[in-house]
PDB file of N, CA and C in Angstrom:
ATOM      1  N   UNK A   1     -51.179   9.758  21.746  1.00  0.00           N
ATOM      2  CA  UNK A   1     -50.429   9.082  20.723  1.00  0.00           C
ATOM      3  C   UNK A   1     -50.095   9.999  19.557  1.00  0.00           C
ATOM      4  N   UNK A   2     -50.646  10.532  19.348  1.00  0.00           N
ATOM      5  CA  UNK A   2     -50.423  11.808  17.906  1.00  0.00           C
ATOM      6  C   UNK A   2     -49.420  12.631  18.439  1.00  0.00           C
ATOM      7  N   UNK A   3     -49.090  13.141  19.993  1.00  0.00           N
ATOM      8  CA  UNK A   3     -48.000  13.993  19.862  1.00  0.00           C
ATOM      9  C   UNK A   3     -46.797  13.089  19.536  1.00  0.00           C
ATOM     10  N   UNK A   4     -46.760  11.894  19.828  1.00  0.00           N
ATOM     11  CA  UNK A   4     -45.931  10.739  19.981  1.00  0.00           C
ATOM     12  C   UNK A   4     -45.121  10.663  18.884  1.00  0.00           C
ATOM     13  N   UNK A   5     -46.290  10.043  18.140  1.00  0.00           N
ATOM     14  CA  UNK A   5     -46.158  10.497  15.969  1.00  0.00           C
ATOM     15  C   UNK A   5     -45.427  11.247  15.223  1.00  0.00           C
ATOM     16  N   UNK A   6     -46.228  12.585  15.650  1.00  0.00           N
ATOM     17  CA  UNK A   6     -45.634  14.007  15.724  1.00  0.00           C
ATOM     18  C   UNK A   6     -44.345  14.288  15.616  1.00  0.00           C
ATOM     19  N   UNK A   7     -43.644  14.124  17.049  1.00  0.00           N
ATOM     20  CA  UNK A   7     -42.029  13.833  17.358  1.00  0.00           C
ATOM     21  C   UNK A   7     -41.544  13.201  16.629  1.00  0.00           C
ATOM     22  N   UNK A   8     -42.237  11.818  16.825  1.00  0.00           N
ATOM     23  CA  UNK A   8     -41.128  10.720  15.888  1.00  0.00           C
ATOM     24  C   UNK A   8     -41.001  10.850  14.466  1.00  0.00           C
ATOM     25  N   UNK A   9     -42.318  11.288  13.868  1.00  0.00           N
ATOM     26  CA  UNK A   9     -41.931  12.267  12.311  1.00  0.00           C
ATOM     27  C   UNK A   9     -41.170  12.983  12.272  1.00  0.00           C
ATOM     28  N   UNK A  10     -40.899  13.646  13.048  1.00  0.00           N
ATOM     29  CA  UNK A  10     -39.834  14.951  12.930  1.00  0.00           C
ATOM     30  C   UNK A  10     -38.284  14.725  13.389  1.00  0.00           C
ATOM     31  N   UNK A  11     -38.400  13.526  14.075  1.00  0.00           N
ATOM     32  CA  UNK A  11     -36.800  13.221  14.458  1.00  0.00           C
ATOM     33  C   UNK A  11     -36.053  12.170  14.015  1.00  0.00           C
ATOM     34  N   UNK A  12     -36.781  11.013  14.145  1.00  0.00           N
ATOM     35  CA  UNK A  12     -35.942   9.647  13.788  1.00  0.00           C
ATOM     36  C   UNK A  12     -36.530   9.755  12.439  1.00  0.00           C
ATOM     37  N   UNK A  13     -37.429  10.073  11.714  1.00  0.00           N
ATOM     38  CA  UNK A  13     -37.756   9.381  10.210  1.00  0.00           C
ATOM     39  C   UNK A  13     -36.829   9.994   9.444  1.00  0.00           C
ATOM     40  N   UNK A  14     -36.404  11.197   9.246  1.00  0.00           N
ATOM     41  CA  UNK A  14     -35.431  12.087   8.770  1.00  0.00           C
ATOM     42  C   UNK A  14     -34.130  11.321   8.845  1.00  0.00           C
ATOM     43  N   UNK A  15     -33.666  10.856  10.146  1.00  0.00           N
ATOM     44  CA  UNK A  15     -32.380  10.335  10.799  1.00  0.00           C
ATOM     45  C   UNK A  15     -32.335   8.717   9.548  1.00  0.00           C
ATOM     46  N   UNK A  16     -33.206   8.117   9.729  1.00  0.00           N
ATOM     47  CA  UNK A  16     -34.140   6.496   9.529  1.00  0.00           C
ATOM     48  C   UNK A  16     -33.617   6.934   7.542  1.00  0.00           C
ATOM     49  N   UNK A  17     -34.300   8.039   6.784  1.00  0.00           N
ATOM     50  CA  UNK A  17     -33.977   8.192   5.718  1.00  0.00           C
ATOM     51  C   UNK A  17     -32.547   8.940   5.212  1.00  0.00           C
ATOM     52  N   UNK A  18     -32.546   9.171   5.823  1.00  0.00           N
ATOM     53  CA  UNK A  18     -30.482   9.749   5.361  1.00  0.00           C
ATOM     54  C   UNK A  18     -29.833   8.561   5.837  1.00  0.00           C
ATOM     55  N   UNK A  19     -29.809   7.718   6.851  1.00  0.00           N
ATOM     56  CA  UNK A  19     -29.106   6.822   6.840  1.00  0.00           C
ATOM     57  C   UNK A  19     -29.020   5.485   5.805  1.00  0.00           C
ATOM     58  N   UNK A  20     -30.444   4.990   5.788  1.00  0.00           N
ATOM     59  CA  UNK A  20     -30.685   4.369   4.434  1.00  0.00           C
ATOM     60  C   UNK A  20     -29.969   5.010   3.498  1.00  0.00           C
ATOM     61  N   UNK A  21     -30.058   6.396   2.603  1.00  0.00           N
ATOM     62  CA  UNK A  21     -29.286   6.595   1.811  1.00  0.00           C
ATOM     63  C   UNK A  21     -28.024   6.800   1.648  1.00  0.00           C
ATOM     64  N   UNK A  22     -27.451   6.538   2.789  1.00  0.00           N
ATOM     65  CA  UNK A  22     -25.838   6.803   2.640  1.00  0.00           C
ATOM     66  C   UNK A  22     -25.578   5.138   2.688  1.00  0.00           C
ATOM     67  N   UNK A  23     -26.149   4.269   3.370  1.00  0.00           N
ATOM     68  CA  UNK A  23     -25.673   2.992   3.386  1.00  0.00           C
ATOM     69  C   UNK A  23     -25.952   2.707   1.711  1.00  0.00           C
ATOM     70  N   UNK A  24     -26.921   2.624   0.923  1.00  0.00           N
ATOM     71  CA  UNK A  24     -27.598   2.503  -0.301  1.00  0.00           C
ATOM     72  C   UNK A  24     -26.424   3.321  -1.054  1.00  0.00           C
ATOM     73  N   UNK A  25     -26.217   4.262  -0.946  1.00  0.00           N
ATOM     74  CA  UNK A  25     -25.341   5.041  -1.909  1.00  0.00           C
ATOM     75  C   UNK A  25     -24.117   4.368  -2.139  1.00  0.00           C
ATOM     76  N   UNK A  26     -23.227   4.147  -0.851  1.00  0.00           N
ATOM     77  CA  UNK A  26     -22.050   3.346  -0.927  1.00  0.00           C
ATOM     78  C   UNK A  26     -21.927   2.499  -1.351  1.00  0.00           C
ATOM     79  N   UNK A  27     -23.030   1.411  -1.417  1.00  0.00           N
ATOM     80  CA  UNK A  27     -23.114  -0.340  -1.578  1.00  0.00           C
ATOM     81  C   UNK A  27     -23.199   0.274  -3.630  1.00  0.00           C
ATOM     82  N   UNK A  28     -24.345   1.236  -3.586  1.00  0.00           N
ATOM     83  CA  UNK A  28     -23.689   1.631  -5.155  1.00  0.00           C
ATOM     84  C   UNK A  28     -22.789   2.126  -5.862  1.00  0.00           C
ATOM     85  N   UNK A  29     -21.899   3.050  -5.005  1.00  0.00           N
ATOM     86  CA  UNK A  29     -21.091   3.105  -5.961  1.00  0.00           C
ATOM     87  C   UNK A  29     -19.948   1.881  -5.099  1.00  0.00           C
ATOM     88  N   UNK A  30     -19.721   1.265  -4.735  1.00  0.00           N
ATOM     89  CA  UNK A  30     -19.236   0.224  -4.076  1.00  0.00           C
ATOM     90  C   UNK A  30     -19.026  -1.185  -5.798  1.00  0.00           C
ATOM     91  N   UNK A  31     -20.557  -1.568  -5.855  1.00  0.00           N
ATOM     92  CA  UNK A  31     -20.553  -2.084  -7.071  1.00  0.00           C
ATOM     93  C   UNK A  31     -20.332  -1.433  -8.428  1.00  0.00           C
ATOM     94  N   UNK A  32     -21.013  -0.374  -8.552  1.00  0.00           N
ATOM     95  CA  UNK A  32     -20.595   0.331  -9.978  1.00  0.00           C
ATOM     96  C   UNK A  32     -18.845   0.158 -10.133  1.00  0.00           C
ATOM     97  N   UNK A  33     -18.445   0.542  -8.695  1.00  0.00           N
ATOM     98  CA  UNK A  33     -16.906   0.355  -9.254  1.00  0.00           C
ATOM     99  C   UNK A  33     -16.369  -0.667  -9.778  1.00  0.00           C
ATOM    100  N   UNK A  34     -16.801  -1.937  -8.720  1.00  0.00           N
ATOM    101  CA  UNK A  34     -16.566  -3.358  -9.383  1.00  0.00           C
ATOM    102  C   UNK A  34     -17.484  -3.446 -10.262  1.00  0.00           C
ATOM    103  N   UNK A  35     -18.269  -3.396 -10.939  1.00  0.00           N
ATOM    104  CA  UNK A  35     -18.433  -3.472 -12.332  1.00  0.00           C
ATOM    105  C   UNK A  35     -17.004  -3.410 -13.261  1.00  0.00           C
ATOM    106  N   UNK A  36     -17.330  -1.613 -12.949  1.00  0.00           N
ATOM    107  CA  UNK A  36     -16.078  -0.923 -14.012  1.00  0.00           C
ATOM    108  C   UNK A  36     -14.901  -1.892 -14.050  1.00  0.00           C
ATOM    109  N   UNK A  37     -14.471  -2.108 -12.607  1.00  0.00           N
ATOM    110  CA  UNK A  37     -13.094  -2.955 -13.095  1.00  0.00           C
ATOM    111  C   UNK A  37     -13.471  -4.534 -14.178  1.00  0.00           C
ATOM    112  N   UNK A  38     -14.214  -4.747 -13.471  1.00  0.00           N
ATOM    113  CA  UNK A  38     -14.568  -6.042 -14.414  1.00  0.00           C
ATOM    114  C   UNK A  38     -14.381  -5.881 -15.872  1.00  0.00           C
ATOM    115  N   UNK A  39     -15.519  -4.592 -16.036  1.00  0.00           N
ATOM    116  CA  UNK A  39     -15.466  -4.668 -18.047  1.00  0.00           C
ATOM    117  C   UNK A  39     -14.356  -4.334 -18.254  1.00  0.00           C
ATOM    118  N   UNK A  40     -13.102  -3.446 -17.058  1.00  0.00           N
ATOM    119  CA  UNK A  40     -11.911  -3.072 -17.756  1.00  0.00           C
ATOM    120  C   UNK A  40     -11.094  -4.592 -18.236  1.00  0.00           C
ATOM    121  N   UNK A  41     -11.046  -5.395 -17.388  1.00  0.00           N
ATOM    122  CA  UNK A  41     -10.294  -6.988 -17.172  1.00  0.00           C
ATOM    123  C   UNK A  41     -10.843  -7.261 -18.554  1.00  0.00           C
ATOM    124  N   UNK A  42     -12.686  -7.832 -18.756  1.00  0.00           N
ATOM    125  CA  UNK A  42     -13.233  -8.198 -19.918  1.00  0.00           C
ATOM    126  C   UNK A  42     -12.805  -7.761 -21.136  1.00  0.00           C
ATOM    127  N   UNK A  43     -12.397  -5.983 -21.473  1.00  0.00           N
ATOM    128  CA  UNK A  43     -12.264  -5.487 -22.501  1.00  0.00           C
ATOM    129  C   UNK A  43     -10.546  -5.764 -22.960  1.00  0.00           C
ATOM    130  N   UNK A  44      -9.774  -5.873 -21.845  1.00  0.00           N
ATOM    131  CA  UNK A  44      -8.434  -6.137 -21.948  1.00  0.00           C
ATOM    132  C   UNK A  44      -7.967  -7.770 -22.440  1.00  0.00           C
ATOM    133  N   UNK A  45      -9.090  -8.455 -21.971  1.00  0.00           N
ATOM    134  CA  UNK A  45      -8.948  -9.893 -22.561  1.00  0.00           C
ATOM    135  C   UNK A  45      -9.254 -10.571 -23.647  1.00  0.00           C
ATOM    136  N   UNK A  46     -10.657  -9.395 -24.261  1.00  0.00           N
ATOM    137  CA  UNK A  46     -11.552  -9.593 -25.291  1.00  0.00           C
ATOM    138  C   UNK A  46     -10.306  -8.440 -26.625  1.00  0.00           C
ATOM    139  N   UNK A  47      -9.961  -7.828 -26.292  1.00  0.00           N
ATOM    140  CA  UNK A  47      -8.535  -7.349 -27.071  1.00  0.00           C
ATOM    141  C   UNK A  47      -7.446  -8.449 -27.434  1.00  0.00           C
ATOM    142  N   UNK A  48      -6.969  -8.768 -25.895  1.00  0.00           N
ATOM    143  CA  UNK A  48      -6.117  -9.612 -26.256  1.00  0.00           C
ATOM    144  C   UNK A  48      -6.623 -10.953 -27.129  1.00  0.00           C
ATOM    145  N   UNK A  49      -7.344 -11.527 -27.066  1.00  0.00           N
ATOM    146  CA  UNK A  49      -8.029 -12.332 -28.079  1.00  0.00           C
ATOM    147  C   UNK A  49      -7.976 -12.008 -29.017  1.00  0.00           C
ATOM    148  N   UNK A  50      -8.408 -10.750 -29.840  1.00  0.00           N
ATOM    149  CA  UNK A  50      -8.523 -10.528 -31.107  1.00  0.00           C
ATOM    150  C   UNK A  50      -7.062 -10.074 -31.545  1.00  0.00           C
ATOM    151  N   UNK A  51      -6.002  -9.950 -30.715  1.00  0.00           N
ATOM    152  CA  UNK A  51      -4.468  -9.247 -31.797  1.00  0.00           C
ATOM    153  C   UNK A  51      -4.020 -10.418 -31.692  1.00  0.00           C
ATOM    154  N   UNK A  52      -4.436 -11.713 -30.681  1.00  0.00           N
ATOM    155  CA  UNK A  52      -3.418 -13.442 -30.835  1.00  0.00           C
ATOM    156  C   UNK A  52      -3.240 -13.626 -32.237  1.00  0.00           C
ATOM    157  N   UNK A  53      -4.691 -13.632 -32.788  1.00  0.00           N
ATOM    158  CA  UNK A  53      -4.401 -13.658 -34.118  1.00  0.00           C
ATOM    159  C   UNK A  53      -3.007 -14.002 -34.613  1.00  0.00           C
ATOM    160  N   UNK A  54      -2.908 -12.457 -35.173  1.00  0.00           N
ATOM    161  CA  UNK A  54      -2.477 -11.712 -35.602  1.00  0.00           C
ATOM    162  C   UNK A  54      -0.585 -11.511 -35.408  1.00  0.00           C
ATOM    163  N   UNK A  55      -0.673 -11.352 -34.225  1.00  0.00           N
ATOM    164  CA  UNK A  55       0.738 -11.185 -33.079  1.00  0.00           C
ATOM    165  C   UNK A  55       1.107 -12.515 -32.201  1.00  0.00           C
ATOM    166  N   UNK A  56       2.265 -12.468 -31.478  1.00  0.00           N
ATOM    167  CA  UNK A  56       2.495 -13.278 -30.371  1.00  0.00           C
ATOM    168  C   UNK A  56       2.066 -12.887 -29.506  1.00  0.00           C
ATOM    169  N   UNK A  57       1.589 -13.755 -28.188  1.00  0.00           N
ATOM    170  CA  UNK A  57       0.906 -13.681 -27.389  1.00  0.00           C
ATOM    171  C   UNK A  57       1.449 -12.115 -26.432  1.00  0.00           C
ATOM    172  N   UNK A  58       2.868 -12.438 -26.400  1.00  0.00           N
ATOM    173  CA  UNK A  58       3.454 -11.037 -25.744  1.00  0.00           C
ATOM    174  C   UNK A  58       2.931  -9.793 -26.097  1.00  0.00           C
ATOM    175  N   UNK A  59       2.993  -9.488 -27.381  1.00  0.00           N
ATOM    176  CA  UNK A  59       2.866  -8.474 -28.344  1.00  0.00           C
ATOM    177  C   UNK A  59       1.113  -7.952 -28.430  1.00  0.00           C
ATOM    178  N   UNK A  60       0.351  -9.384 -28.249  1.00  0.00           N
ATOM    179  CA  UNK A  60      -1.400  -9.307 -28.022  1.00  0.00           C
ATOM    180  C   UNK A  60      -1.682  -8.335 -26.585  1.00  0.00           C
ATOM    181  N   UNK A  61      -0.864  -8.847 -25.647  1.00  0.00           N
ATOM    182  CA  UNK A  61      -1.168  -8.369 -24.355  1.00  0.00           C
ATOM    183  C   UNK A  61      -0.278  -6.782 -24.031  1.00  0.00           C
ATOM    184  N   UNK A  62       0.627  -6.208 -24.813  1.00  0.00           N
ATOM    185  CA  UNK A  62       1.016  -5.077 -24.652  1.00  0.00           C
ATOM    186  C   UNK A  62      -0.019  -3.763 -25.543  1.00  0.00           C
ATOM    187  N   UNK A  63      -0.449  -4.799 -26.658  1.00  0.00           N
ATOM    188  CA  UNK A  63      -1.246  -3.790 -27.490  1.00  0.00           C
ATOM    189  C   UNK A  63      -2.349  -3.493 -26.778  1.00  0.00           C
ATOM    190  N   UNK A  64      -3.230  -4.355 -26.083  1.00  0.00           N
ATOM    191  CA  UNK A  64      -4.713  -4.168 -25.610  1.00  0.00           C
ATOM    192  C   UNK A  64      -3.932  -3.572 -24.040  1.00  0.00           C
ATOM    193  N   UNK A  65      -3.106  -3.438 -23.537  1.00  0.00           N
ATOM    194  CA  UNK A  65      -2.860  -2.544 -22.238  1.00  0.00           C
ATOM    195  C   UNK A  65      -2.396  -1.060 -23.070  1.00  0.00           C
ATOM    196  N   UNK A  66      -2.056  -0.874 -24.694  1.00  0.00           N
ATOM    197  CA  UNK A  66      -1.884   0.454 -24.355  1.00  0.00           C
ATOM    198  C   UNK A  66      -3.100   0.951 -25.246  1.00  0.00           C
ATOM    199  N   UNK A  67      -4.224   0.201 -26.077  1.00  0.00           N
ATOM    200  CA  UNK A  67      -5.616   0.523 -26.353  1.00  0.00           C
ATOM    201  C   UNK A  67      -6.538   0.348 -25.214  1.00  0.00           C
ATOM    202  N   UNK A  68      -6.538  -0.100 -24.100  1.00  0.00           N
ATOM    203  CA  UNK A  68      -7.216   0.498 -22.819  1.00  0.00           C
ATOM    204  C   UNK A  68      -6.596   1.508 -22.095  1.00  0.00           C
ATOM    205  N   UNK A  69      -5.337   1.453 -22.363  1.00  0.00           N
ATOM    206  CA  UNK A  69      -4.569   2.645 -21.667  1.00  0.00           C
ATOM    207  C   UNK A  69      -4.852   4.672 -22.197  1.00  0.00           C
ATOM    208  N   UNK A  70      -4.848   4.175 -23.366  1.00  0.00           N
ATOM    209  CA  UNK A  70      -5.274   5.336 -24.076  1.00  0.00           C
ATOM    210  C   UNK A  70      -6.648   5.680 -24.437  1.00  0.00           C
ATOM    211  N   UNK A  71      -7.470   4.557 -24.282  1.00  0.00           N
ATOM    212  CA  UNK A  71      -8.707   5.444 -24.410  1.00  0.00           C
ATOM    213  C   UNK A  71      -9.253   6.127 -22.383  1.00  0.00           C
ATOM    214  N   UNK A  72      -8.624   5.179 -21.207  1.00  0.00           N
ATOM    215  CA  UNK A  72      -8.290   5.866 -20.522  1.00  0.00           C
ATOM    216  C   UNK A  72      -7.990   7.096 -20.320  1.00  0.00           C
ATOM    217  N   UNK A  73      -6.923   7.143 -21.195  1.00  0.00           N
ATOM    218  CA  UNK A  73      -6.356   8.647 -20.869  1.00  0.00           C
ATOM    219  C   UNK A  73      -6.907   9.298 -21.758  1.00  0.00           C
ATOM    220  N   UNK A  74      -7.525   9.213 -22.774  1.00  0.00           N
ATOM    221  CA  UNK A  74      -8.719  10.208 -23.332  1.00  0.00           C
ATOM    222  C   UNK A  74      -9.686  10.793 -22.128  1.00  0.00           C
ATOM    223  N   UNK A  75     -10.581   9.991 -22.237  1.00  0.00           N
ATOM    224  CA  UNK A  75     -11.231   9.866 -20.992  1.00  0.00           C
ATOM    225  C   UNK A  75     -10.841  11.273 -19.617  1.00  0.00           C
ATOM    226  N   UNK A  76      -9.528  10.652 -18.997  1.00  0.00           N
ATOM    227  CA  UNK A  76      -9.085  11.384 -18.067  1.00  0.00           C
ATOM    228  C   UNK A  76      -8.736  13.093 -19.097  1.00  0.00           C
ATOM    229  N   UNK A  77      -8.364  13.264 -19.820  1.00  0.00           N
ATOM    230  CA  UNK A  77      -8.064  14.525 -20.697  1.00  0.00           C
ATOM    231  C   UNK A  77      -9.057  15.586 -20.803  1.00  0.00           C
ATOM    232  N   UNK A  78     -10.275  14.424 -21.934  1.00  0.00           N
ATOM    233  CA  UNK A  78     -11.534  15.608 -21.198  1.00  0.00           C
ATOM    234  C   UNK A  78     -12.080  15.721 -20.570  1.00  0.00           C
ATOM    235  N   UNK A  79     -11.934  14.885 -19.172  1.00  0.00           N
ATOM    236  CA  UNK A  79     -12.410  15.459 -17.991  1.00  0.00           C
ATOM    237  C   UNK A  79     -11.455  16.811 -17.508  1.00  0.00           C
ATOM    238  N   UNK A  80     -10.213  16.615 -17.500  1.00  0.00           N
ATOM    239  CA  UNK A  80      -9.267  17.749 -17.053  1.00  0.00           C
ATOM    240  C   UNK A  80      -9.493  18.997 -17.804  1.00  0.00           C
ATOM    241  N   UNK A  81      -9.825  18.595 -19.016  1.00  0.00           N
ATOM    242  CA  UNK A  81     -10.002  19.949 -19.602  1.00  0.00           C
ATOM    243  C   UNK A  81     -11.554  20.798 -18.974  1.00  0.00           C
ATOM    244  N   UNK A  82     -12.464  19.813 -19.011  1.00  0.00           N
ATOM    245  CA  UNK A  82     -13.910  20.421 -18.809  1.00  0.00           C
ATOM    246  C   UNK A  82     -13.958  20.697 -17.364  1.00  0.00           C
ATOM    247  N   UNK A  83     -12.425  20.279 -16.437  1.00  0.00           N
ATOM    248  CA  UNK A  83     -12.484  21.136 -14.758  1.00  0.00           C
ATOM    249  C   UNK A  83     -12.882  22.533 -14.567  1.00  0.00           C
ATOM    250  N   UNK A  84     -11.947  23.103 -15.455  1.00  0.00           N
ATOM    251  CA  UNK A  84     -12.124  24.691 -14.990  1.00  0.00           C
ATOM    252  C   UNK A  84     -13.670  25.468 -16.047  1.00  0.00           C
ATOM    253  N   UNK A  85     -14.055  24.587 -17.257  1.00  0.00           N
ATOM    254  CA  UNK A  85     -14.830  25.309 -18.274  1.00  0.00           C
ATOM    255  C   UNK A  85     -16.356  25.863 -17.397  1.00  0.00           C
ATOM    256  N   UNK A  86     -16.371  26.032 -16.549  1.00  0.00           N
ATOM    257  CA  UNK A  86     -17.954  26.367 -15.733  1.00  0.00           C
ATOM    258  C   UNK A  86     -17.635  27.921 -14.850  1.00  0.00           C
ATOM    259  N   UNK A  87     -16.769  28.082 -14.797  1.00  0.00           N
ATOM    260  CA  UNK A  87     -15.711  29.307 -13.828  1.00  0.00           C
ATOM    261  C   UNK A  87     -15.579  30.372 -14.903  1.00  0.00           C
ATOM    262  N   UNK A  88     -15.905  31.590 -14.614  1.00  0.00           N
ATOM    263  CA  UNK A  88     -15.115  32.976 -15.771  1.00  0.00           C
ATOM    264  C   UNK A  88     -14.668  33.476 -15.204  1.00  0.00           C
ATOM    265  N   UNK A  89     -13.130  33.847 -16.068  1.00  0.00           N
ATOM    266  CA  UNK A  89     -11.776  34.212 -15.356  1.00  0.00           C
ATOM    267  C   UNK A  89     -12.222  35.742 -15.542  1.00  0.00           C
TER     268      UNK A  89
END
């Protein structure tokens, strides 16, 4: 029975733990993504709420698509910039 062990330590448990983590990995970032979209919807609605106020409803819902839009594209900017900063030319 111990060479048995032996083997099966060395072949399927390896196989048994990388597979767990790739199924586990996906299902996370799977949800993290739906998260993200969610708070994006939440933050776009919780905007539009606060310019009704203020504005017509039209005018509420263009402002909070281009204040999620732009801190977006912040976002995307310094990532683009910090692509190449790890590399010496």
């Amino acid at each position: 029975m111990r060479l048995v062990d032996q083997v099966r330590s060395k072949t399927t448990k390896p196989a048994v733990l990388a597979a767990r983590g790739l199924v586990f990995g996906i299902l996370a970032a799977f949800l993290g993504l739906l998260a993200f979209v969610l708070l994006l919807i939440g933050a776009t609605r919780g905007l539009q709420a606060i310019f009704e106020p203020f504005t017509d409803q039209g005018r509420a819902v263009y402002i909070s698509y281009f204040v999620i839009g732009g801190i977006l594209s912040g976002f995307g900017l310094f990532f683009f910039r910090k692509r190449n900063s790890g590399t010496s030319s």
